[in-house]
Protein backbone atom coordinates (compact mmCIF):
# COMPACT_ATOMS: atom_id res chain seq x y z
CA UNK A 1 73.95 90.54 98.79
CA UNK A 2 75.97 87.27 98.37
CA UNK A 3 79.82 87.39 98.23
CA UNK A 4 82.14 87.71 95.50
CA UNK A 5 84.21 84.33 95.13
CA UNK A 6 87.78 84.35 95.61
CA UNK A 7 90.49 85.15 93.23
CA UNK A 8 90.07 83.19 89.90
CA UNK A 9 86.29 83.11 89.56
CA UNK A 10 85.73 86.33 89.36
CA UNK A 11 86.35 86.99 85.62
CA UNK A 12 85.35 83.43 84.43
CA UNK A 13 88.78 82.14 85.32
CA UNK A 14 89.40 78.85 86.92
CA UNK A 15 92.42 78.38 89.50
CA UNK A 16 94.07 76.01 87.23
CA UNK A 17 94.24 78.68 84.17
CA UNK A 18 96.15 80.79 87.12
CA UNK A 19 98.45 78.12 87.95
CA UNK A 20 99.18 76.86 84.62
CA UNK A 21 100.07 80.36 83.42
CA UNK A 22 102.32 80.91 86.11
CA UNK A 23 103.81 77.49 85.97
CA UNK A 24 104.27 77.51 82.43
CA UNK A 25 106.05 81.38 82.69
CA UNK A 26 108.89 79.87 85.39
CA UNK A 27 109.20 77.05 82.77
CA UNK A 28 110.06 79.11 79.83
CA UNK A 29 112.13 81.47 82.45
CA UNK A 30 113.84 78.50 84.21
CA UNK A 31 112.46 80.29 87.96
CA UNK A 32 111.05 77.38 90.44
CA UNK A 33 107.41 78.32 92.15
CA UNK A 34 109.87 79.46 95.22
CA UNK A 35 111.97 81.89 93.78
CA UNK A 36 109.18 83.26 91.50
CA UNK A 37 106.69 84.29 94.72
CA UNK A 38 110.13 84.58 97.27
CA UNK A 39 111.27 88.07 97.90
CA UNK A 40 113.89 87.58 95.51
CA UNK A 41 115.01 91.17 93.01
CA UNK A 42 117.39 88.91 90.89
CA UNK A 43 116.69 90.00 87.55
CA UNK A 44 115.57 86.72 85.86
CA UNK A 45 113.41 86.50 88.74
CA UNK A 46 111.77 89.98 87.54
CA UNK A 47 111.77 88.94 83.91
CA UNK A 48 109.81 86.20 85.09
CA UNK A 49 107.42 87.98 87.20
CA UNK A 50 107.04 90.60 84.50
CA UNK A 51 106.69 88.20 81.92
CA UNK A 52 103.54 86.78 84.40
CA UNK A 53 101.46 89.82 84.76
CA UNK A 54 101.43 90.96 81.27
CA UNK A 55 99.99 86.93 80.42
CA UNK A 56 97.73 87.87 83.43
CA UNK A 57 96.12 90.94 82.36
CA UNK A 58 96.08 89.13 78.69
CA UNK A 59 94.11 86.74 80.31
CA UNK A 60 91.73 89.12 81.49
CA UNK A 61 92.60 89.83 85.28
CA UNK A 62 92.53 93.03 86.97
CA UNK A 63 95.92 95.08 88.38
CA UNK A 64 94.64 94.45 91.21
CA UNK A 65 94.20 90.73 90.86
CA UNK A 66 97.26 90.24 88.95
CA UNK A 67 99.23 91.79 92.18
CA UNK A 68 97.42 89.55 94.59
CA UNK A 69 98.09 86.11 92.16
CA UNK A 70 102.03 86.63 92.25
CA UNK A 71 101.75 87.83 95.94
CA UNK A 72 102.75 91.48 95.16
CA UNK A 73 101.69 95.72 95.59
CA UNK A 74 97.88 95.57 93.52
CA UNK A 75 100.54 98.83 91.73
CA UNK A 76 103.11 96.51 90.53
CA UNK A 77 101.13 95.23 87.86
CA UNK A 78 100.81 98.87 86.56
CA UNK A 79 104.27 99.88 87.51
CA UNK A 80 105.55 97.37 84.68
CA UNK A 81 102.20 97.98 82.67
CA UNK A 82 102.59 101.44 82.19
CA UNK A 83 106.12 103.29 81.00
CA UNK A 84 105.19 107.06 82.03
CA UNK A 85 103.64 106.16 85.52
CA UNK A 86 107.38 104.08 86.15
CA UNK A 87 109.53 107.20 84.67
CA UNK A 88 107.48 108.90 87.18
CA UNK A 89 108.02 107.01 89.76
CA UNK A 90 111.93 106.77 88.96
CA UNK A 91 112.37 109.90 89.24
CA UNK A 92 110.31 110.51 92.26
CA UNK A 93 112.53 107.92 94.09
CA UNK A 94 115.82 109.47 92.76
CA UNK A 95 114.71 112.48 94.58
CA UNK A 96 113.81 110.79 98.01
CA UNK A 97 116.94 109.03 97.92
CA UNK A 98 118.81 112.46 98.13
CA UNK A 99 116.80 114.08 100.50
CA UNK A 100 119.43 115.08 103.10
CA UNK A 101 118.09 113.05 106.03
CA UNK A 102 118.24 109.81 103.77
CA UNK A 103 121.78 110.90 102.78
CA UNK A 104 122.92 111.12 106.45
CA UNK A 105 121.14 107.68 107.83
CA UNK A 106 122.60 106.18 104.45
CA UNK A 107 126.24 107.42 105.51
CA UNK A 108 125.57 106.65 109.35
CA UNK A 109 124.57 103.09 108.33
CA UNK A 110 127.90 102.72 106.64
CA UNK A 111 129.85 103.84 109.07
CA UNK A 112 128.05 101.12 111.89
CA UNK A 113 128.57 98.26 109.06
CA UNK A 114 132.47 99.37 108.76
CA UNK A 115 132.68 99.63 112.46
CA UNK A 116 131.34 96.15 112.77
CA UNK A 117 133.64 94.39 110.04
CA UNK A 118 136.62 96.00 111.49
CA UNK A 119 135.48 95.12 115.12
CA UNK A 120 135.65 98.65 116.69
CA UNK A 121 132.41 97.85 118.30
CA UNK A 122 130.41 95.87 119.66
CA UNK A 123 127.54 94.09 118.06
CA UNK A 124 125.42 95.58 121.08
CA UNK A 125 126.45 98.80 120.98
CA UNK A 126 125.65 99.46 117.12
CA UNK A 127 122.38 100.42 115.85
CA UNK A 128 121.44 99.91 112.28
């Protein structure tokens, strides 16, 4: 059974139809090709990237696809796609966030940082 071809040529799609949809989405969002695929959470950056996989999927690509073209989770594309599976997902990570054991390392974690900036200890010695 011969191989599927890479990304872009599976639904018809050339590379440059990727590239210029991307391109043309930090244009309008004034985001450079760095910032766009960094690690960045600055919220034009988001818009930008949001703005990108719903001219994606327009285009025709897969969640799957769209996550691996912006260098992302294959759920990110449905994360922004679809409003009830992100509510859920709020609210699921509300609830780990307050699970006592996250509250304590949270707290523990502060303490170390203030300990640092006031110099109380040593670099060494903390453990973040």
């Amino acid at each position: 059974m011969p191989r599927k071809p890479s990304i872009g040529f599976e639904w018809g799609a050339e590379v440059g139809e990727v590239k210029s949809i991307v391109l043309e989405i930090c244009r309008q969002h004034r985001v450079g090709p760095e910032e766009f695929f960094s690690v960045s959470r600055k919220k034009w950056v988001l818009e930008a990237r949001i703005a990108a996989i719903k001219a994606l999927r327009e285009a025709g690509f897969g969640k799957a696809a769209v996550g691996r073209l912006i260098r992302r989770s294959a759920y990110i594309a449905r994360y922004w796609e679809d409003e009830e599976y992100r509510a859920r997902k709020r609210v699921q990570n509300r609830e780990k966030a307050r699970l006592p054991e996250n509250v304590a390392k949270r707290r523990l974690r502060r303490q170390q940082e203030r300990q640092l900036r006031r110099g109380t200890t040593a670099p060494s010695d903390a453990v973040l």
